[in-house]
PDB file of N, CA and C in Angstrom:
ATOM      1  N   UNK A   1      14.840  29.878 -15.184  1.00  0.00           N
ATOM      2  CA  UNK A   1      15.198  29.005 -14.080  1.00  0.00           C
ATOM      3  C   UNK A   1      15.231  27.555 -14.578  1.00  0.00           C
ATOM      4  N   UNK A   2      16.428  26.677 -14.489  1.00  0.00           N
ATOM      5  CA  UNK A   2      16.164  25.770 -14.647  1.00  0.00           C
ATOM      6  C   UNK A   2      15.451  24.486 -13.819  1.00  0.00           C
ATOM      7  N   UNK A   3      15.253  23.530 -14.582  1.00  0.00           N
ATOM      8  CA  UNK A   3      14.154  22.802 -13.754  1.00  0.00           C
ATOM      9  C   UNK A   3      14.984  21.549 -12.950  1.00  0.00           C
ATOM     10  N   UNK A   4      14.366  20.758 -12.286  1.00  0.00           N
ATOM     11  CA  UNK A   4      15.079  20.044 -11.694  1.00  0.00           C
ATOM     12  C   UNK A   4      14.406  18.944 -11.521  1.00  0.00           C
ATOM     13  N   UNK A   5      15.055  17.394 -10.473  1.00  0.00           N
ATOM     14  CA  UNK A   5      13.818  16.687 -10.334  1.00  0.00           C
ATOM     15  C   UNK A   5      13.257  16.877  -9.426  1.00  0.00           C
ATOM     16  N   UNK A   6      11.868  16.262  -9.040  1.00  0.00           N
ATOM     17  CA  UNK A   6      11.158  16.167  -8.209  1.00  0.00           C
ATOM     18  C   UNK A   6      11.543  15.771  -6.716  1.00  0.00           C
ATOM     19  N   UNK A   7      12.709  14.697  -6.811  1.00  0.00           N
ATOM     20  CA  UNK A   7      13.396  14.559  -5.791  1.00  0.00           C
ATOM     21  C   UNK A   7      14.532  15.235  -5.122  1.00  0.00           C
ATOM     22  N   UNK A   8      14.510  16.383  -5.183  1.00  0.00           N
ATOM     23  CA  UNK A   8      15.470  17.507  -4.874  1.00  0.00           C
ATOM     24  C   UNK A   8      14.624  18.252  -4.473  1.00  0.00           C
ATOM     25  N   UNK A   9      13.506  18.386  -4.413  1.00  0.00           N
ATOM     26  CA  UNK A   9      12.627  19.286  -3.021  1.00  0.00           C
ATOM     27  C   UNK A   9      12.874  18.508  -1.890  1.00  0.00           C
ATOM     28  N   UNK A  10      12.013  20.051  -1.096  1.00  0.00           N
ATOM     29  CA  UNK A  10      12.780  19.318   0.738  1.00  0.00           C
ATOM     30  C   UNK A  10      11.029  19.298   1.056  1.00  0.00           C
ATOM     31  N   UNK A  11      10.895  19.112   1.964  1.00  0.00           N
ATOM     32  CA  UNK A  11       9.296  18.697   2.471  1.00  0.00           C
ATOM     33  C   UNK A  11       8.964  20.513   3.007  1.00  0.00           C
ATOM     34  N   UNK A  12       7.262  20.704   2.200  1.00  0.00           N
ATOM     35  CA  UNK A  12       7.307  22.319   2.076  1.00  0.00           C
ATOM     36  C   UNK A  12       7.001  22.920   1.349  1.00  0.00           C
ATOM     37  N   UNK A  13       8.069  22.240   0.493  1.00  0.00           N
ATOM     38  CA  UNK A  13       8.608  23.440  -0.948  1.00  0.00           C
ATOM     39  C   UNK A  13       7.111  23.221  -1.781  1.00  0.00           C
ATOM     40  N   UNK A  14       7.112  24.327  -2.661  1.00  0.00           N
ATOM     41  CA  UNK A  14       6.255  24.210  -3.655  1.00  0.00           C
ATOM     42  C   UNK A  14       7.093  24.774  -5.101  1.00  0.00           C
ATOM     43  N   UNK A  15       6.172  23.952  -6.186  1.00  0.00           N
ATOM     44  CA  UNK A  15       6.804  24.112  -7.729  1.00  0.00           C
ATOM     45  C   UNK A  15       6.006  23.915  -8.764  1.00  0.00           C
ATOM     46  N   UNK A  16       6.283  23.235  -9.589  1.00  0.00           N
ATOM     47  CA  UNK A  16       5.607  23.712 -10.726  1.00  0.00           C
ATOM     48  C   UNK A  16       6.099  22.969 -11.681  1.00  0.00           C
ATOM     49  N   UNK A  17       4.921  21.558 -11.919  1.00  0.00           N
ATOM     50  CA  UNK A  17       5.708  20.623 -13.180  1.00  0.00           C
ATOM     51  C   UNK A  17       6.298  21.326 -14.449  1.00  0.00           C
ATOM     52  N   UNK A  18       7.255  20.868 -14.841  1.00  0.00           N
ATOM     53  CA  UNK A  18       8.152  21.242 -16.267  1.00  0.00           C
ATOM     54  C   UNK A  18       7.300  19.823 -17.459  1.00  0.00           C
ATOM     55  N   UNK A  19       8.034  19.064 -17.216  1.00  0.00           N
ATOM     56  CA  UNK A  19       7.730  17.566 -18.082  1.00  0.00           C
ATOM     57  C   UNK A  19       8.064  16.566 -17.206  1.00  0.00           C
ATOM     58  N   UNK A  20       7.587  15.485 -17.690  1.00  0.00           N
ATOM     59  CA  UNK A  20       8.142  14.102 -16.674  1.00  0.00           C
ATOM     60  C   UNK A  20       8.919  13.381 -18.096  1.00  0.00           C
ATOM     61  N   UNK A  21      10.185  13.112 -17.926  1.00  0.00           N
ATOM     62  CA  UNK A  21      11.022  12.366 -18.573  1.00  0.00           C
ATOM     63  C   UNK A  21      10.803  11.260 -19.517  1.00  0.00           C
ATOM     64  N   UNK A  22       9.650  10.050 -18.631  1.00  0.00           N
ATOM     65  CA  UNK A  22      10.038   8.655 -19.051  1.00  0.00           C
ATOM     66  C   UNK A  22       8.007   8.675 -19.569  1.00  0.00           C
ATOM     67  N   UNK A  23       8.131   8.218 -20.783  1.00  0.00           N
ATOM     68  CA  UNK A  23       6.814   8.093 -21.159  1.00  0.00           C
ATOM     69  C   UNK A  23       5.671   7.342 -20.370  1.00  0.00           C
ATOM     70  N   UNK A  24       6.235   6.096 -20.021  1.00  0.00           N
ATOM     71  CA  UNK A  24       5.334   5.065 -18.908  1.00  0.00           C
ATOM     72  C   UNK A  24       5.243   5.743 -18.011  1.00  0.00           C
ATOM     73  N   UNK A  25       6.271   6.231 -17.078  1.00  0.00           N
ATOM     74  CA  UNK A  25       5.655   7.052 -15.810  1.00  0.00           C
ATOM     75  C   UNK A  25       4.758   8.509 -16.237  1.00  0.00           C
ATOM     76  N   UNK A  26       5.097   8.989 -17.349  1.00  0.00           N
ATOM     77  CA  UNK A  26       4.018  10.164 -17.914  1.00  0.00           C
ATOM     78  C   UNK A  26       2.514   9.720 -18.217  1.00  0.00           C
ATOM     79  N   UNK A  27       2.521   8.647 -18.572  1.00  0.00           N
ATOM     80  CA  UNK A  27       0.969   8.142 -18.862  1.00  0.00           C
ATOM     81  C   UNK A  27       0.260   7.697 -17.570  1.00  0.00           C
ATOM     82  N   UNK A  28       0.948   6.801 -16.272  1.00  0.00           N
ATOM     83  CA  UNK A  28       0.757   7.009 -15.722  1.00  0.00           C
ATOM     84  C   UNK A  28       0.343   8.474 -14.585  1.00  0.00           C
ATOM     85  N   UNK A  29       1.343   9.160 -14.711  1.00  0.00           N
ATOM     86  CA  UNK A  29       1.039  10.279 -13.491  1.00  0.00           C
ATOM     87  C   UNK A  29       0.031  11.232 -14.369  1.00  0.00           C
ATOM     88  N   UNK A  30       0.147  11.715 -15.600  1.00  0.00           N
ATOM     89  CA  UNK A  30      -1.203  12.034 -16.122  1.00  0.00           C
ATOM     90  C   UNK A  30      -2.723  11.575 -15.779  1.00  0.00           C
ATOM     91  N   UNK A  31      -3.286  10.199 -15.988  1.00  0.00           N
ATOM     92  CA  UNK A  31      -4.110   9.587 -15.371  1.00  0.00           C
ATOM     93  C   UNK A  31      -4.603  10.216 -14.145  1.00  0.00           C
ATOM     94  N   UNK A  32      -3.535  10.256 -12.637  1.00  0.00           N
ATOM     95  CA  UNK A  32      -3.487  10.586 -11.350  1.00  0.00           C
ATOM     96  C   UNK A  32      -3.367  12.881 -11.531  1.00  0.00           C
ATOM     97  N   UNK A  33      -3.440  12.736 -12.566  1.00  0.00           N
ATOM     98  CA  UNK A  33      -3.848  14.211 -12.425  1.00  0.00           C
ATOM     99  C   UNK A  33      -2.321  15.568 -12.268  1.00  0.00           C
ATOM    100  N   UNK A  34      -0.909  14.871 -12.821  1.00  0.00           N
ATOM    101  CA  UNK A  34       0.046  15.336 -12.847  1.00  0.00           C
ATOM    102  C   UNK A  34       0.185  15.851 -14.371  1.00  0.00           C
ATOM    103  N   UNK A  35       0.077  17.316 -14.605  1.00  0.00           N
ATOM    104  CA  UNK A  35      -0.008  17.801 -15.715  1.00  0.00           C
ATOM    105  C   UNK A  35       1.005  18.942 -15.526  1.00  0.00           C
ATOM    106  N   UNK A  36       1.640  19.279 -16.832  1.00  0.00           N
ATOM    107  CA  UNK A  36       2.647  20.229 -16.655  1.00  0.00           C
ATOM    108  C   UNK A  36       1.810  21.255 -16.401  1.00  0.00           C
ATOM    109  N   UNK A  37       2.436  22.498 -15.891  1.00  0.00           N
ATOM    110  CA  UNK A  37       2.173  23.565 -15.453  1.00  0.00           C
ATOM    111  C   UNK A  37       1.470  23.835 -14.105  1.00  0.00           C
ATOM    112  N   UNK A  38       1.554  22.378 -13.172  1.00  0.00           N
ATOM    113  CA  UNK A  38       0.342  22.837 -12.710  1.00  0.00           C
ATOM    114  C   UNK A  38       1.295  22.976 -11.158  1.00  0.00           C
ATOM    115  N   UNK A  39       0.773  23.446 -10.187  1.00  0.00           N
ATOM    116  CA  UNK A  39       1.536  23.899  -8.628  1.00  0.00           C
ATOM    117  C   UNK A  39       1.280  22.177  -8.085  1.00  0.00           C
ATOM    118  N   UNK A  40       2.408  22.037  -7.460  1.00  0.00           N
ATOM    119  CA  UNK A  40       2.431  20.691  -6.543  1.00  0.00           C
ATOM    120  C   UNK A  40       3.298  21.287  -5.226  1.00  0.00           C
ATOM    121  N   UNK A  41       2.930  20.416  -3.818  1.00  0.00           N
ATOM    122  CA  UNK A  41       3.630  20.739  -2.568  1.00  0.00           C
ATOM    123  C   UNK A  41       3.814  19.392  -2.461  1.00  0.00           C
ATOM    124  N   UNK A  42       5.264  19.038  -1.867  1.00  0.00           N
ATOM    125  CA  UNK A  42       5.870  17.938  -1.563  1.00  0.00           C
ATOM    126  C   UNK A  42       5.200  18.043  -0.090  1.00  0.00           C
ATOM    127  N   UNK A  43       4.588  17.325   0.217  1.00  0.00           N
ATOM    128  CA  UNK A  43       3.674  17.488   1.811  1.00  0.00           C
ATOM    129  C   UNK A  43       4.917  16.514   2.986  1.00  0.00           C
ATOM    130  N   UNK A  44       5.438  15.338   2.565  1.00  0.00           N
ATOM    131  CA  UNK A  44       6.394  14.414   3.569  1.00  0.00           C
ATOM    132  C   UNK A  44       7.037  13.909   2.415  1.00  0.00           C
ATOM    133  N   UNK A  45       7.904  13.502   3.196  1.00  0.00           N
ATOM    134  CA  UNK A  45       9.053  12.155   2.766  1.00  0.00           C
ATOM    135  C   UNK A  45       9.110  11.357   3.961  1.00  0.00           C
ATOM    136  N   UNK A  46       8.744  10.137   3.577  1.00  0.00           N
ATOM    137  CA  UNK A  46       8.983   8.818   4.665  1.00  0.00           C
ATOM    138  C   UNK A  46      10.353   8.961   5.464  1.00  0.00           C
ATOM    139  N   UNK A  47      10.101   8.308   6.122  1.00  0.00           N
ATOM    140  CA  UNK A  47      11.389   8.116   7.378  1.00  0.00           C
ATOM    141  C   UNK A  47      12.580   7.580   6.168  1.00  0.00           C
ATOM    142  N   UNK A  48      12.450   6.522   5.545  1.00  0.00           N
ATOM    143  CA  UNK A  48      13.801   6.120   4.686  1.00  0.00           C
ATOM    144  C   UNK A  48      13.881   6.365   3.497  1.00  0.00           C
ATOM    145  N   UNK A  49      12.838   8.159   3.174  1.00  0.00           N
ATOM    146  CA  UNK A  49      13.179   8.816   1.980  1.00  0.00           C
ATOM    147  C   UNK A  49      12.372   7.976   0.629  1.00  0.00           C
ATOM    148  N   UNK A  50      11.375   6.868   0.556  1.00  0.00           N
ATOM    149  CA  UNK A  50      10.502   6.910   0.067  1.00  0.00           C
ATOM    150  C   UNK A  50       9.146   6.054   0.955  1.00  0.00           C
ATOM    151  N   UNK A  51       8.234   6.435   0.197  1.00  0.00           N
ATOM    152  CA  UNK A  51       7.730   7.315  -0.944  1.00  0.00           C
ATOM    153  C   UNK A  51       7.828   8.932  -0.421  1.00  0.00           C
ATOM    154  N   UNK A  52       7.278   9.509  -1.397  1.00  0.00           N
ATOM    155  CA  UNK A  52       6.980  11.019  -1.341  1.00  0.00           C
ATOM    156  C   UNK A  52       5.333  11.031  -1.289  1.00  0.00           C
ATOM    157  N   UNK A  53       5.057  12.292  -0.904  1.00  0.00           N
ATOM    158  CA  UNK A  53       3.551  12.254  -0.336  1.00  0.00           C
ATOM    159  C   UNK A  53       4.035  13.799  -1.363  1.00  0.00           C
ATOM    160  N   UNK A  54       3.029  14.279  -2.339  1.00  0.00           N
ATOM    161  CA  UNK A  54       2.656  14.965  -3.284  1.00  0.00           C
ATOM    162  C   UNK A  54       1.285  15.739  -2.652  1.00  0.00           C
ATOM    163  N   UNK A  55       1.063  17.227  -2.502  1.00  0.00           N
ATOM    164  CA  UNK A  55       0.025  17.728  -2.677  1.00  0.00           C
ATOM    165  C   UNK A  55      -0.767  18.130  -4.103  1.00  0.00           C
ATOM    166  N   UNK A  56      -1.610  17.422  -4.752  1.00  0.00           N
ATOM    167  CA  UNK A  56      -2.101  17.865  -6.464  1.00  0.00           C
ATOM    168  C   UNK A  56      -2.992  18.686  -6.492  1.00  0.00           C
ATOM    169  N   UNK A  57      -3.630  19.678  -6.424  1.00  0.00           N
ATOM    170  CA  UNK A  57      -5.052  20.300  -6.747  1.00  0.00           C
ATOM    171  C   UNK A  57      -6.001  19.245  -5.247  1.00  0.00           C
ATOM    172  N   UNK A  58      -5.588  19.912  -4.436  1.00  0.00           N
ATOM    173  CA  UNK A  58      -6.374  19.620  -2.882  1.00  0.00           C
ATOM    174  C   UNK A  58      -6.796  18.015  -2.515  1.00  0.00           C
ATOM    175  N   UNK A  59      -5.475  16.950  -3.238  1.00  0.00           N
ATOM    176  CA  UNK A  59      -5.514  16.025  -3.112  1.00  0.00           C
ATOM    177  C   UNK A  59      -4.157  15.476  -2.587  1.00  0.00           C
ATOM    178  N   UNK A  60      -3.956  14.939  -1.805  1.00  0.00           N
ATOM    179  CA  UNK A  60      -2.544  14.132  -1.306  1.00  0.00           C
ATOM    180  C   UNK A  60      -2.571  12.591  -2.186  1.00  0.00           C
ATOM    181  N   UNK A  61      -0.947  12.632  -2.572  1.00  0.00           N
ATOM    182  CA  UNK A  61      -0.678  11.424  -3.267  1.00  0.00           C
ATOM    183  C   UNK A  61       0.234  10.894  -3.177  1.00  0.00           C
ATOM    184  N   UNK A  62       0.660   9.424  -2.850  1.00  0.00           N
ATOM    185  CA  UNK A  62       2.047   9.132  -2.470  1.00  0.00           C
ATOM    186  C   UNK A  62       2.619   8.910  -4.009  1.00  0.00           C
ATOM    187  N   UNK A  63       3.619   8.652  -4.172  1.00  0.00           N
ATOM    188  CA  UNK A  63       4.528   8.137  -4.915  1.00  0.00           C
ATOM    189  C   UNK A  63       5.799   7.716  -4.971  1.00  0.00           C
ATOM    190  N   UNK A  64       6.451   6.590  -5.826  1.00  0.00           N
ATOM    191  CA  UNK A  64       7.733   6.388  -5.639  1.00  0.00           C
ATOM    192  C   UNK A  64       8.789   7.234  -5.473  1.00  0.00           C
ATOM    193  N   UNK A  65      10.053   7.013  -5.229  1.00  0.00           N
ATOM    194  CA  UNK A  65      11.281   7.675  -5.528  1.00  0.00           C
ATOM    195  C   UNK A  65      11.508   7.525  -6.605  1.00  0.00           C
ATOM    196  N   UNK A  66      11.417   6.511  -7.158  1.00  0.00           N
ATOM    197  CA  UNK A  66      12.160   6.020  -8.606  1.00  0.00           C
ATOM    198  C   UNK A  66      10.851   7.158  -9.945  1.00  0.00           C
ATOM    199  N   UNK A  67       9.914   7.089  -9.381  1.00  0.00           N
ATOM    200  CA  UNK A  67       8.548   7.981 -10.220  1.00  0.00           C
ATOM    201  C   UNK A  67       9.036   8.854 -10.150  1.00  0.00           C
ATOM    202  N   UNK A  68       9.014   9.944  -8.981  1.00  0.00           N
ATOM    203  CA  UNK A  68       9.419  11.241  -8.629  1.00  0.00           C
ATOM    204  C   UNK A  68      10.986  11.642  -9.370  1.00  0.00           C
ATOM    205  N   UNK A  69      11.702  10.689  -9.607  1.00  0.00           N
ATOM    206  CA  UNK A  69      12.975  11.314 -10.169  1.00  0.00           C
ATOM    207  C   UNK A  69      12.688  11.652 -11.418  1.00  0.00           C
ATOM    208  N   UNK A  70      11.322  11.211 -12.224  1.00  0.00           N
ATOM    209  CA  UNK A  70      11.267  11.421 -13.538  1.00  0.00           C
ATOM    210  C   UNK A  70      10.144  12.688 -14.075  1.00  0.00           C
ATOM    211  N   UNK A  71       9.904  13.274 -12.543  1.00  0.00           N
ATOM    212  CA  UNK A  71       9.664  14.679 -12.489  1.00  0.00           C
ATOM    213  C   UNK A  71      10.288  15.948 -12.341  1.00  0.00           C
ATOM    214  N   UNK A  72       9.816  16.764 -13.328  1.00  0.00           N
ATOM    215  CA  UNK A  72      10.912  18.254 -13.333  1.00  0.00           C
ATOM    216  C   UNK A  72      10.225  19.200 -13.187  1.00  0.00           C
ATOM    217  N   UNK A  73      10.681  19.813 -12.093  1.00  0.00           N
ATOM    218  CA  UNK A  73       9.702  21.012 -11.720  1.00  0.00           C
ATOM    219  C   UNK A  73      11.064  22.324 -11.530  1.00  0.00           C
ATOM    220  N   UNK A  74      10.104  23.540 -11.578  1.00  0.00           N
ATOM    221  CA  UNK A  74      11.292  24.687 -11.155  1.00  0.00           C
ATOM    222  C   UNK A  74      10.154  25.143  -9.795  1.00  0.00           C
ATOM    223  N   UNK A  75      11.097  25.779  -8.675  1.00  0.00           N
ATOM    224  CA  UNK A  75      10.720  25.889  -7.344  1.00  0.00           C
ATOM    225  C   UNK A  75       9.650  27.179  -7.790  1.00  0.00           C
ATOM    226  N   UNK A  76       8.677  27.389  -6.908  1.00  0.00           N
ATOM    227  CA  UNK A  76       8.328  28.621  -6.865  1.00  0.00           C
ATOM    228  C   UNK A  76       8.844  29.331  -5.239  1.00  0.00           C
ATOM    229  N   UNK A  77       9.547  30.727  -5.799  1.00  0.00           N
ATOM    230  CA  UNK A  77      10.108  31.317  -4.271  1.00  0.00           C
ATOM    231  C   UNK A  77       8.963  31.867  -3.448  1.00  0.00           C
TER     232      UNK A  77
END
């Protein structure tokens, strides 16, 4: 399955980091506990589509749009 970005889930969905693209936003979202392999639920999207609200390991986290595009996850069905 290929992977996709982060911003192409709909509010719901659940997946499953691949890699994050851009090294600065990887060192960052590492830090905050975004590690490949691990299950994430897109919990909301704001009224004008950012930020994104992230479920991590029984923690809610907002984040950018511009962050989130440099996440690749494949859906779990």
């Amino acid at each position: 399955m290929d992977s996709i970005p982060l911003t192409a889930l709909k509010k719901g969905q659940q997946a499953v980091i691949q890699y994050i693209d851009d090294e600065t936003v990887n060192a960052v979202l590492n830090e905050m506990g975004f590690l490949p392999l691990q299950v994430i639920i897109l919990e909301n999207i704001a009224p004008l589509g950012d930020p994104l609200v992230i479920n991590n390991r029984d923690y809610s986290l907002s984040i950018r749009k511009s962050e989130a595009q440099h996440i690749f996850v494949t859906l779990i069905q």
